[in-house]
N, C-alpha and C. Protein backbone atom coordinates (compact mmCIF):
# COMPACT_ATOMS: atom_id res chain seq x y z
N UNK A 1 97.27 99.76 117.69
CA UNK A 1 97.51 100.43 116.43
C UNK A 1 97.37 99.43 115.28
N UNK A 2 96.11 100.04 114.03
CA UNK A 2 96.33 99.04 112.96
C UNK A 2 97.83 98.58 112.12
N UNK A 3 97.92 97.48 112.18
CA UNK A 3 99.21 97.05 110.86
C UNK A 3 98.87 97.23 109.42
N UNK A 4 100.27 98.09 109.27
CA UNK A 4 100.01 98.29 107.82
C UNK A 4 99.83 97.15 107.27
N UNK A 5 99.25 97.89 106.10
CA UNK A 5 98.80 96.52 104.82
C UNK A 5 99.95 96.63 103.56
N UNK A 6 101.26 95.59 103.70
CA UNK A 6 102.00 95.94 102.90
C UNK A 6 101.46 95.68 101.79
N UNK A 7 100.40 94.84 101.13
CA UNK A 7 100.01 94.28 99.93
C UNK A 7 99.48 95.91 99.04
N UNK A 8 98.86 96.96 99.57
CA UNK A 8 98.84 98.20 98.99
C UNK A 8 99.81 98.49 98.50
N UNK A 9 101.01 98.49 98.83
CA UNK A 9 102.79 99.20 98.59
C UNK A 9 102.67 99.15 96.67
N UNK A 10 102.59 97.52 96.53
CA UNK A 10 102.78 97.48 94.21
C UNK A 10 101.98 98.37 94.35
N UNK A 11 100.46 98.54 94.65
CA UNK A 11 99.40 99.07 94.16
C UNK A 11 100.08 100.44 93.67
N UNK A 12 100.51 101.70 95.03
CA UNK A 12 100.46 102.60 95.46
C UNK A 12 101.89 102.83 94.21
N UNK A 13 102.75 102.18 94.07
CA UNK A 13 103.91 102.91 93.48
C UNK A 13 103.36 102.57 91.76
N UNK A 14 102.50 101.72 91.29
CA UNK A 14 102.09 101.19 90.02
C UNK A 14 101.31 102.43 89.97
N UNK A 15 100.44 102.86 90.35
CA UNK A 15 99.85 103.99 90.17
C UNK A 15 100.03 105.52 90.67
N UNK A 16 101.43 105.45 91.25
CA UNK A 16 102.04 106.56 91.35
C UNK A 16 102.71 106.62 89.98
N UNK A 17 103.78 105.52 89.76
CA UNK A 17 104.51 105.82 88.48
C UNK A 17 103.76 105.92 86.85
N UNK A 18 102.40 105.34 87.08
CA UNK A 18 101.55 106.18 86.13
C UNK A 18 101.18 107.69 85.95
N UNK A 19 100.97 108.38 87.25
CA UNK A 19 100.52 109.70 87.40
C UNK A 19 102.32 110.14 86.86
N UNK A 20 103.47 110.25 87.05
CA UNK A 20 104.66 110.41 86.91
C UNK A 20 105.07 109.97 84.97
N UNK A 21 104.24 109.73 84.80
CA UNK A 21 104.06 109.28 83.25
C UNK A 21 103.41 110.39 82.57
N UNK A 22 103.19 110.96 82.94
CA UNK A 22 102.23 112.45 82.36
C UNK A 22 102.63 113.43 83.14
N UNK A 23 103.11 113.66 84.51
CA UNK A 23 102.80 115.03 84.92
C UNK A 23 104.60 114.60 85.64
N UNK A 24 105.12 116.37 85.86
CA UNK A 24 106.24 116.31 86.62
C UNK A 24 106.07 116.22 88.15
N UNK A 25 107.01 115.68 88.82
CA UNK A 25 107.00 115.31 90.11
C UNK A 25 106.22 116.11 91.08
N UNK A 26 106.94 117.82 90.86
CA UNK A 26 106.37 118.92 91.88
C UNK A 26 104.78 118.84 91.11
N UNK A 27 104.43 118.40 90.40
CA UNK A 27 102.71 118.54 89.87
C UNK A 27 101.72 117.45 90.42
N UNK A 28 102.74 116.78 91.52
CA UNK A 28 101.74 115.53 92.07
C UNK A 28 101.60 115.59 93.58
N UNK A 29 100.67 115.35 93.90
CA UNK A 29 100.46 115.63 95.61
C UNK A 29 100.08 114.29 96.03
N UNK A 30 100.62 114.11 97.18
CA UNK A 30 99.92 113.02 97.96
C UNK A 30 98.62 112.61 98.05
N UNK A 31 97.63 113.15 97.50
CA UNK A 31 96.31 113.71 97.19
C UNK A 31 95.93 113.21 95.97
N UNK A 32 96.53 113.48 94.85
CA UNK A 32 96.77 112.92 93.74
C UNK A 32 96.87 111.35 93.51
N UNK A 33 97.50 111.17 94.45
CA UNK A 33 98.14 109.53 94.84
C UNK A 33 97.22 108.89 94.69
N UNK A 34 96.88 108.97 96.36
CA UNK A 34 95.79 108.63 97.03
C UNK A 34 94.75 108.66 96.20
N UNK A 35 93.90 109.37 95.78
CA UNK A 35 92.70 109.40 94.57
C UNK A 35 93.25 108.57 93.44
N UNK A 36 94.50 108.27 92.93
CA UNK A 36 94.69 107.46 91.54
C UNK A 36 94.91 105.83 92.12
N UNK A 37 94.64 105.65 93.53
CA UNK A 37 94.71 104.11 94.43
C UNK A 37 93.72 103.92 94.67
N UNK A 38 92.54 104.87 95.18
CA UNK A 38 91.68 104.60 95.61
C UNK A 38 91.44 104.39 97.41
N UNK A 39 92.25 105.25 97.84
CA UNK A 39 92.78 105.35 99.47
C UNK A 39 92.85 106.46 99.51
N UNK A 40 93.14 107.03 101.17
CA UNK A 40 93.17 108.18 101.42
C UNK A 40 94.69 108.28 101.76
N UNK A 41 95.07 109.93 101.40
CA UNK A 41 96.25 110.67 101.69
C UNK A 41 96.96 109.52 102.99
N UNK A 42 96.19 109.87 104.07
CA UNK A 42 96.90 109.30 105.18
C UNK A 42 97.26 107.97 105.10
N UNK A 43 96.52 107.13 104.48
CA UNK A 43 96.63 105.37 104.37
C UNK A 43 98.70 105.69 103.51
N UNK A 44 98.65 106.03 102.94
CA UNK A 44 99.83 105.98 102.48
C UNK A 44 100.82 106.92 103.58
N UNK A 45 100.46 107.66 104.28
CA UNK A 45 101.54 107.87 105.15
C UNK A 45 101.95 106.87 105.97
N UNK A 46 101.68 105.54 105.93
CA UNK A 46 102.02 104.18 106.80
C UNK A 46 102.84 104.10 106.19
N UNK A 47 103.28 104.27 104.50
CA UNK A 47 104.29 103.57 104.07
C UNK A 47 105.11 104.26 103.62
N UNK A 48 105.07 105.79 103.64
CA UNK A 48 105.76 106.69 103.49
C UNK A 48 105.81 108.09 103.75
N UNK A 49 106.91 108.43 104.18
CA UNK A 49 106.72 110.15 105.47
C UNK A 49 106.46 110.92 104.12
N UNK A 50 106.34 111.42 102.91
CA UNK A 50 105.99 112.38 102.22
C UNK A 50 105.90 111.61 100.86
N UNK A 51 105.85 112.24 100.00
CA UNK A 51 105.57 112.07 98.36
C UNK A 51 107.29 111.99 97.89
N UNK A 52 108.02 112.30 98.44
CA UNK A 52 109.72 112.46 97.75
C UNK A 52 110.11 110.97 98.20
N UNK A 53 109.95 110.40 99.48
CA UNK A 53 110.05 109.31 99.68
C UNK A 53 109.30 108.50 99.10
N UNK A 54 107.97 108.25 98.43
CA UNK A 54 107.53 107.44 97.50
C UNK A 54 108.47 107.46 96.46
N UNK A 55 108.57 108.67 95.60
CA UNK A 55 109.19 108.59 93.99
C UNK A 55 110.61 108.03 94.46
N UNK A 56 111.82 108.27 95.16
CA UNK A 56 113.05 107.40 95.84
C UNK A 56 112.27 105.81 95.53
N UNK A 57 111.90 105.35 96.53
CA UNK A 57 111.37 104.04 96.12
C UNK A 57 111.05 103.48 94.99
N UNK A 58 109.83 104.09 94.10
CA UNK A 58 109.73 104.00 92.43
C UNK A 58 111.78 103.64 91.89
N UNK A 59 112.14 105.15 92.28
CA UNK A 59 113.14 105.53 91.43
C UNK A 59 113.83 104.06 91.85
N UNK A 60 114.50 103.58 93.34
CA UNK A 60 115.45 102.58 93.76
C UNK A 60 115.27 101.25 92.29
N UNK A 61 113.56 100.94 92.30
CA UNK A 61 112.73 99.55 92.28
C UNK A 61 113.33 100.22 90.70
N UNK A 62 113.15 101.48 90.33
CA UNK A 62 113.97 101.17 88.67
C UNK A 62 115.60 100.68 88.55
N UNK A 63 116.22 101.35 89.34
CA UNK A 63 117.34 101.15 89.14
C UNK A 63 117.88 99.65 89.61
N UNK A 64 117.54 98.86 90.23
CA UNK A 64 117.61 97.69 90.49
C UNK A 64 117.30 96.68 89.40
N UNK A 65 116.09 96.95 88.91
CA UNK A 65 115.83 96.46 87.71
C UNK A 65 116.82 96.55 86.52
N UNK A 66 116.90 97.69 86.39
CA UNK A 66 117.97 98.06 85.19
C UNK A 66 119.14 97.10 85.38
N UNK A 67 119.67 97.51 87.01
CA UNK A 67 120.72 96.49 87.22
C UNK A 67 120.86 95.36 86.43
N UNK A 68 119.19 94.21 86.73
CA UNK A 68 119.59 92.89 86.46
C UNK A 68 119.30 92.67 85.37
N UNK A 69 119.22 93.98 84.77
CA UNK A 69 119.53 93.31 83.21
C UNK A 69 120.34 93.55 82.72
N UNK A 70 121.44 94.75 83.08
CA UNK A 70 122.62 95.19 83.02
C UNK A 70 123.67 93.54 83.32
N UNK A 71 123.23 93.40 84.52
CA UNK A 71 124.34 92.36 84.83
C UNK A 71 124.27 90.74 84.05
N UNK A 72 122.85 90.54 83.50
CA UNK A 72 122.23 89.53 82.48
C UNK A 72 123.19 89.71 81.00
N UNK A 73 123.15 90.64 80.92
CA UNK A 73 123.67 91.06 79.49
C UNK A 73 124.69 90.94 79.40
N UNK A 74 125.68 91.42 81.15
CA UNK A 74 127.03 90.92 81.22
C UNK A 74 127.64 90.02 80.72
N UNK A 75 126.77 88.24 80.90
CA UNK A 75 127.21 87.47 80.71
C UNK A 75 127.10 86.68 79.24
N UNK A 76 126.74 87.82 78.38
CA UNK A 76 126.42 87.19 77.06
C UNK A 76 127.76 87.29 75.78
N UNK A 77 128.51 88.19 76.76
CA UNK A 77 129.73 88.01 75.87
C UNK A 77 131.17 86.80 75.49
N UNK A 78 131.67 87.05 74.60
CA UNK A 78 133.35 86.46 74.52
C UNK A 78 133.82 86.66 75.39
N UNK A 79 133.87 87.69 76.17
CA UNK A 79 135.13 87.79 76.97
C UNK A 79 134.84 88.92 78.00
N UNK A 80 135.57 89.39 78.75
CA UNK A 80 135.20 90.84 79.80
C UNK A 80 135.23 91.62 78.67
N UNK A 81 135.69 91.93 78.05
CA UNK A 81 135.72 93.26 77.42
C UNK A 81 134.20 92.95 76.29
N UNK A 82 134.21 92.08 76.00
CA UNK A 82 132.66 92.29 75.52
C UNK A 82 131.62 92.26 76.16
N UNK A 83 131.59 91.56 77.33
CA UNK A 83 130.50 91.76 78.74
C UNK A 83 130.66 93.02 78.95
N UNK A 84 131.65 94.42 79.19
CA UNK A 84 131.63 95.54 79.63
C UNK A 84 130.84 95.65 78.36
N UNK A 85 131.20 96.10 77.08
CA UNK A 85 130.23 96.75 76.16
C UNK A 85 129.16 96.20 76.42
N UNK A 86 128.15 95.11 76.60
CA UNK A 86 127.22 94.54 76.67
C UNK A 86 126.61 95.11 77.47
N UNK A 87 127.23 95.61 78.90
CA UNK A 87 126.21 96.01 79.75
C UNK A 87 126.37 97.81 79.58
N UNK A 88 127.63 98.43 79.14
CA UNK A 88 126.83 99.76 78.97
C UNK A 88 126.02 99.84 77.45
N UNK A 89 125.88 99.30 76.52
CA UNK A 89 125.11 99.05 75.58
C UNK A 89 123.45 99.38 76.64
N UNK A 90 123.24 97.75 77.61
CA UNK A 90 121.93 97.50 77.63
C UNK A 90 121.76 98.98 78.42
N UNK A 91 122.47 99.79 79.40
CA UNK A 91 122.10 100.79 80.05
C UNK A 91 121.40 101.70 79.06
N UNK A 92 122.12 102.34 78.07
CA UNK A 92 122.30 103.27 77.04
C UNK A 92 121.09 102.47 76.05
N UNK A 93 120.51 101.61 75.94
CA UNK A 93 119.47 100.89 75.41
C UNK A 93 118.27 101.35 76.29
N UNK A 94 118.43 101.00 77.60
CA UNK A 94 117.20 101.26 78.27
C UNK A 94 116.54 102.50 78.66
N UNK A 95 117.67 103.47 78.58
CA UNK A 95 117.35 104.68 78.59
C UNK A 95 116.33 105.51 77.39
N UNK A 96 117.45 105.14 76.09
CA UNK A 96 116.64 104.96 74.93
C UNK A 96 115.07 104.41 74.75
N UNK A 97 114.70 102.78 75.87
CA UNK A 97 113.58 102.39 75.65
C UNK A 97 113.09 103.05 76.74
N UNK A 98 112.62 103.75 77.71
CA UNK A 98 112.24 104.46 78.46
C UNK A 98 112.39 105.72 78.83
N UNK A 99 112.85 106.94 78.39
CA UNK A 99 113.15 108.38 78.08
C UNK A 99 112.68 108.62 79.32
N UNK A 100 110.87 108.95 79.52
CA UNK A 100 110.68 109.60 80.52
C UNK A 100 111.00 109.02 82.21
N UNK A 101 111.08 107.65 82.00
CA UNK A 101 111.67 107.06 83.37
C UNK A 101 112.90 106.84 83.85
N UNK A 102 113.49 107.15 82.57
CA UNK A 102 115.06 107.51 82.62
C UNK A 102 115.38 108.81 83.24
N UNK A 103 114.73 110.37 82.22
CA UNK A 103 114.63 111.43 82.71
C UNK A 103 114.42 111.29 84.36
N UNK A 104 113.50 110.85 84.69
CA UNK A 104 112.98 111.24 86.54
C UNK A 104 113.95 110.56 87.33
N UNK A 105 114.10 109.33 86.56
CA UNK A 105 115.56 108.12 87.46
C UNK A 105 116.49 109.11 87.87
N UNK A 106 117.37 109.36 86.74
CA UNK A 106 118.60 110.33 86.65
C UNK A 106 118.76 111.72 87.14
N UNK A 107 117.77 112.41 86.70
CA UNK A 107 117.12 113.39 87.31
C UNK A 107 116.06 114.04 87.90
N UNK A 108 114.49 113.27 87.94
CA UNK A 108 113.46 114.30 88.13
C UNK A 108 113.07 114.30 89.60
N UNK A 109 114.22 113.26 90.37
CA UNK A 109 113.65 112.81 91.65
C UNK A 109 114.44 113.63 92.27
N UNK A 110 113.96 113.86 93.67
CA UNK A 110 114.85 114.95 94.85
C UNK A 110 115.51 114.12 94.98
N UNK A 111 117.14 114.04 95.43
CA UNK A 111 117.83 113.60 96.28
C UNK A 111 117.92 113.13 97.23
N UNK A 112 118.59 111.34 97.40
CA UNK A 112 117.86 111.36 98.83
C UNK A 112 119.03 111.19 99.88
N UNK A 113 120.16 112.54 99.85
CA UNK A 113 121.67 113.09 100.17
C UNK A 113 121.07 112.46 101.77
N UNK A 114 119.66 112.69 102.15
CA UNK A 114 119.49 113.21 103.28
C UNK A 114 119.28 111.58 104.01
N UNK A 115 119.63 110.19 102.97
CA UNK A 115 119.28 108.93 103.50
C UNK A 115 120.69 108.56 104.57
N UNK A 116 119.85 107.16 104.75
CA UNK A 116 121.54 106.38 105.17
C UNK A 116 122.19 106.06 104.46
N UNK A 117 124.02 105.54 104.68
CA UNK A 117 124.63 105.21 103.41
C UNK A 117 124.34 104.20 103.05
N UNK A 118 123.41 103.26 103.53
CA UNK A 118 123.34 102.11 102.72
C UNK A 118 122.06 102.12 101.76
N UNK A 119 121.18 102.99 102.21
CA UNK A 119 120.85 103.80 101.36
C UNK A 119 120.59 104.31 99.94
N UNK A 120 121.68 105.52 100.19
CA UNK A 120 122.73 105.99 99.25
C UNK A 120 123.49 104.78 98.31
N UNK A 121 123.80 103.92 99.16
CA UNK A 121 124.72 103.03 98.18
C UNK A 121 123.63 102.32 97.17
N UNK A 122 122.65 102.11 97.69
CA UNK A 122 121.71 101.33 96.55
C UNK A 122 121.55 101.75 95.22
N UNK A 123 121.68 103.23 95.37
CA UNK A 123 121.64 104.49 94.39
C UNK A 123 122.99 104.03 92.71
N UNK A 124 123.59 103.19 93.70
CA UNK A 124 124.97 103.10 92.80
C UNK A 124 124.84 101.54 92.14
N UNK A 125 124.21 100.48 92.20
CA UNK A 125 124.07 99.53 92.19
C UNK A 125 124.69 99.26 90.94
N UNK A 126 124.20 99.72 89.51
CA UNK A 126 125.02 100.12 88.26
C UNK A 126 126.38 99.89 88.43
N UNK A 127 126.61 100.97 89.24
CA UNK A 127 127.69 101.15 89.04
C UNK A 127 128.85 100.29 90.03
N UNK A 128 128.11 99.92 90.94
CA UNK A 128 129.05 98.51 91.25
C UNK A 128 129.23 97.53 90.68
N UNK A 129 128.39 97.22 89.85
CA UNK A 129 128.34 96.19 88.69
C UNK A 129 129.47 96.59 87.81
N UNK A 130 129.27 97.44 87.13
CA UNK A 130 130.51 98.21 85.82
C UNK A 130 131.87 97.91 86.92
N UNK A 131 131.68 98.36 88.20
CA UNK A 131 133.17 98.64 88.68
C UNK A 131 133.54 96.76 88.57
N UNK A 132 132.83 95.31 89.44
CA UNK A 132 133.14 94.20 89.22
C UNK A 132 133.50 93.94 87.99
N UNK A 133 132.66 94.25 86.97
CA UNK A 133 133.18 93.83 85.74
C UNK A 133 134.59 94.07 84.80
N UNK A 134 134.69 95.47 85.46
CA UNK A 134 135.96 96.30 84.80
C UNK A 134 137.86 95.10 85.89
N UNK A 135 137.22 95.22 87.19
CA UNK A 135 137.89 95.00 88.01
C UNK A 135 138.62 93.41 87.61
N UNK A 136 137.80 92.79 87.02
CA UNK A 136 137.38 91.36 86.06
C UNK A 136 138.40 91.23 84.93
N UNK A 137 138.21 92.68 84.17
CA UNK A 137 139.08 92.68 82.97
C UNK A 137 141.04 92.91 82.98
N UNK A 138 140.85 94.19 84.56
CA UNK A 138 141.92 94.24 85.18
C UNK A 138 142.65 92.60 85.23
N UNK A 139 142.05 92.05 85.85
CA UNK A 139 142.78 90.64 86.56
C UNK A 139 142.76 89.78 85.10
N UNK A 140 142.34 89.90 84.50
CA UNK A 140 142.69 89.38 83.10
C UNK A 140 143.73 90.01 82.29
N UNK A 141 144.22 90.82 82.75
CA UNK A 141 145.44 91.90 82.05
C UNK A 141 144.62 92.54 80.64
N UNK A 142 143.21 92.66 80.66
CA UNK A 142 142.69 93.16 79.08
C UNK A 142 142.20 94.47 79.43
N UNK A 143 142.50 95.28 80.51
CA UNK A 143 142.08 96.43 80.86
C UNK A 143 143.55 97.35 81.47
N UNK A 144 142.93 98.53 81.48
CA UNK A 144 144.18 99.50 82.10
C UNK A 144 143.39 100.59 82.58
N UNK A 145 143.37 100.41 84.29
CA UNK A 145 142.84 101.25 85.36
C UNK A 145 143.48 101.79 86.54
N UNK A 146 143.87 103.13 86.98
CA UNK A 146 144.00 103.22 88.15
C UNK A 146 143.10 103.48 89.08
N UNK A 147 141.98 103.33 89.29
CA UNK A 147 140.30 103.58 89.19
C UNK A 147 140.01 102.94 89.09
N UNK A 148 138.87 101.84 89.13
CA UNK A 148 137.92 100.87 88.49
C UNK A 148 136.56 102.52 88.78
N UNK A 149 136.66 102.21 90.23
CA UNK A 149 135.41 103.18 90.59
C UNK A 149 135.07 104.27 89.96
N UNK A 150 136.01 105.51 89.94
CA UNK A 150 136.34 106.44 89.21
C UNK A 150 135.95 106.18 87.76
N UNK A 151 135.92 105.61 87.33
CA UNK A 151 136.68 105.17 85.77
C UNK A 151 135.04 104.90 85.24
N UNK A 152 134.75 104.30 86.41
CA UNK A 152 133.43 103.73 85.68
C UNK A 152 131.99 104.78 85.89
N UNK A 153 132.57 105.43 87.41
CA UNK A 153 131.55 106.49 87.75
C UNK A 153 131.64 108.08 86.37
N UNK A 154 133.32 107.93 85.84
CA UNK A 154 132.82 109.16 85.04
C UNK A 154 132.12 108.20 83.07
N UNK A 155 132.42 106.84 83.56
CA UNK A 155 131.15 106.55 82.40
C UNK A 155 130.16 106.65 82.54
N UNK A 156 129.31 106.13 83.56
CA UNK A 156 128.13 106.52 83.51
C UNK A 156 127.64 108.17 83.81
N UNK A 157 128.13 109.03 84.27
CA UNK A 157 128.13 110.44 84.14
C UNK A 157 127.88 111.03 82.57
N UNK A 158 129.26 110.58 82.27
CA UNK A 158 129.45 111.38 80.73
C UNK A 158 128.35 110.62 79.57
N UNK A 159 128.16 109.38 79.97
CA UNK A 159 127.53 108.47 78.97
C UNK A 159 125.97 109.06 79.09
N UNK A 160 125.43 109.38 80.26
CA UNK A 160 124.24 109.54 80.61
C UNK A 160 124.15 111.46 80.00
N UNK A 161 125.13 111.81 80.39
CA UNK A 161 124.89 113.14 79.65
C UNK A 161 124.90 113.02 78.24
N UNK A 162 125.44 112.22 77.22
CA UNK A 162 125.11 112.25 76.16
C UNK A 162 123.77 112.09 75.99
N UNK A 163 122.71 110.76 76.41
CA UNK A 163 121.52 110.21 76.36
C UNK A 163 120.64 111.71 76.44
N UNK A 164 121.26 112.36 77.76
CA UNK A 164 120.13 113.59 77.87
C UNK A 164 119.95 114.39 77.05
N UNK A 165 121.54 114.71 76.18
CA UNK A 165 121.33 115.56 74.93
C UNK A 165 120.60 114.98 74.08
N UNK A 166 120.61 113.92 73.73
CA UNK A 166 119.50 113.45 72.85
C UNK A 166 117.93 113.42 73.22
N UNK A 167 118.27 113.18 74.27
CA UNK A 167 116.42 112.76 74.85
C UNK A 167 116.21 115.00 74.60
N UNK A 168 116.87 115.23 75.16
CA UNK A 168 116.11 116.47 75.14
C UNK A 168 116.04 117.47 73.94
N UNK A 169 117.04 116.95 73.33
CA UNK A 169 116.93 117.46 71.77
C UNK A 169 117.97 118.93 71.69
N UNK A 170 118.75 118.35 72.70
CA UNK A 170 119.96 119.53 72.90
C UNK A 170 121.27 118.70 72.34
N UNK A 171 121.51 117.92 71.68
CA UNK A 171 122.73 117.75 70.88
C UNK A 171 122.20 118.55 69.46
N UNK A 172 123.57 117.78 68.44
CA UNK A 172 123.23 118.31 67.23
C UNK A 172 122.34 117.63 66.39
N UNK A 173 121.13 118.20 65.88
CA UNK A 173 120.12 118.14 65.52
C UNK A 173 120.22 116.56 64.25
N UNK A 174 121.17 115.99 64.10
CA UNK A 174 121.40 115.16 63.20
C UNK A 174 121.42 113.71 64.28
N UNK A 175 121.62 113.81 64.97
CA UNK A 175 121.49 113.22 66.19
C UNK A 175 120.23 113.23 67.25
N UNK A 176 119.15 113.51 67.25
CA UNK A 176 117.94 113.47 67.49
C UNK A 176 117.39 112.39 67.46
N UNK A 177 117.37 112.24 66.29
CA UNK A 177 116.82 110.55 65.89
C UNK A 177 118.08 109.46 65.83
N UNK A 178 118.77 109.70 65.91
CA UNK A 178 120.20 108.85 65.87
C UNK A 178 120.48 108.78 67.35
N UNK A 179 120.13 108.47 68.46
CA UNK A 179 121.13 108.95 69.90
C UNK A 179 121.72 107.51 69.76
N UNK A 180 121.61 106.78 68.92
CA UNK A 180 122.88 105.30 69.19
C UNK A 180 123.95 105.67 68.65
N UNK A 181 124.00 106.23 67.23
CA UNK A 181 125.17 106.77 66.43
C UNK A 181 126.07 107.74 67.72
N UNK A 182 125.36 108.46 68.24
CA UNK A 182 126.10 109.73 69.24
C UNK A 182 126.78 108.55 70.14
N UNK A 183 126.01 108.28 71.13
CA UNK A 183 126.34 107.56 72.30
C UNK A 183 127.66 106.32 72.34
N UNK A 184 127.06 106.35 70.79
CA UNK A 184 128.50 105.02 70.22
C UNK A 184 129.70 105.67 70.42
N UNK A 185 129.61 106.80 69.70
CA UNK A 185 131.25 107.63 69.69
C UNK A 185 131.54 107.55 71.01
N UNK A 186 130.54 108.41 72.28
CA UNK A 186 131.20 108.47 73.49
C UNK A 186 131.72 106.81 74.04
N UNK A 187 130.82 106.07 74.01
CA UNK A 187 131.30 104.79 74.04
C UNK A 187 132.57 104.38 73.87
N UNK A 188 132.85 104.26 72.77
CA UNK A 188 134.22 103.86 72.31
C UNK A 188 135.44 105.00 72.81
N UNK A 189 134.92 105.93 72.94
CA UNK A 189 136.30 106.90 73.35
C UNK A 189 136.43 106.25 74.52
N UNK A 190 135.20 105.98 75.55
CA UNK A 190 135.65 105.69 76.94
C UNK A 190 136.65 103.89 76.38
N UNK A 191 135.46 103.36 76.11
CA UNK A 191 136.46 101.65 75.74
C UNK A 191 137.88 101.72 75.17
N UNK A 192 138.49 102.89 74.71
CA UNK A 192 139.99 103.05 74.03
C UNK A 192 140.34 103.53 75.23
N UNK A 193 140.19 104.32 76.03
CA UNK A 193 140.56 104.75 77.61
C UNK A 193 141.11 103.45 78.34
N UNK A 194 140.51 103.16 78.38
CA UNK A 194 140.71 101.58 79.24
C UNK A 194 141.28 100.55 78.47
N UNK A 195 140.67 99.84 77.11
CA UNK A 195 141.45 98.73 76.18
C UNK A 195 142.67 99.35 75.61
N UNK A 196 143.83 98.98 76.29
CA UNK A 196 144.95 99.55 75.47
C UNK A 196 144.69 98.92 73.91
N UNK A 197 144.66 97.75 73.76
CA UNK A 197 144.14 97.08 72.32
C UNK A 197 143.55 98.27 70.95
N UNK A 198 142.21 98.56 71.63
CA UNK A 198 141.73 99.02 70.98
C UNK A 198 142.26 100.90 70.48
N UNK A 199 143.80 101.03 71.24
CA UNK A 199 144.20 102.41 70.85
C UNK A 199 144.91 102.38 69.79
């Protein structure tokens, strides 16, 4: 049996996440792929059982990324409590600098409920970061959590639903072109949640 050729893999997801730059997910076929690589359908079934398992991969290789700049940014502050703003800032930044790869990240990709948990856990990488950092501020006495996990999973939830109202043009219309002004407010409500200081 031939060995795959992992050196195709950048190719195949660089020019998948181009076709995913213009068209929605269910509008792309394995077929599609394959013709925008220059390979056939099957050459890419070596490296992946369908098209939902490609975009997972894309999606992981974003969120990892995001990570390390999330966790880069961490370290540019005074103190934990300015490393936490720092890194949901750069999240809520990158979303902003990337809309449509944000959109598919967050939402345009199937679920992949159906992986392993370790998996699954990669999915959270963010948010293990936010939880160390918060956990950080705890042991410094500059935070107040019964949660780190919790605490941080309904920030990035609620924080990311703001971004979508903006990206999609479903907040209030004064906020369209403003989604930092919006996102700030939710921001700070969550940072007074946690910084007793700042209540």
């Amino acid at each position: 049996m031939r060995n795959p050729n992992t050196e195709i893999i950048p190719t195949i997801k660089k020019r998948t996440l181009e076709l995913l730059m213009e068209k929605n997910p269910d509008q792309i076929g394995m077929r599609d792929i394959a013709k925008a690589c220059g390979i056939t359908a099957t050459n890419i079934y070596h490296y992946y059982r369908d098209k939902d398992s490609l975009f997972q991969a894309i999606g992981l290789d974003s969120i990892r990324a995001l990570n390390e700049k999330i966790k880069a940014s961490s370290l540019q502050g005074s103190d934990c409590k300015a490393n936490i703003k720092n890194a949901i800032s750069t999240f809520r930044d990158w979303c902003f600098e990337n809309p449509r790869l944000a959109l598919l990240v967050m939402q345009g990709f199937k679920s992949a409920d159906d992986a392993n948990a370790d998996i699954i856990e990669e999915y959270y990488v963010c948010n293990r970061t936010g939880e160390e950092l918060l956990k950080k501020a705890l042991e410094e006495g500059l935070a107040e959590s019964q949660n780190p996990r919790l605490e941080v999973g309904l920030l990035i939830s609620g924080l990311w639903g703001c971004i979508e109202q903006v990206l999609l043009k479903k907040s209030n219309v004064e906020y369209w072109e403003r989604g930092t002004a919006f996102t700030d407010a939710f921001i700070d409500l969550w940072m007074k949640s946690i910084f007793p200081a700042d209540r």
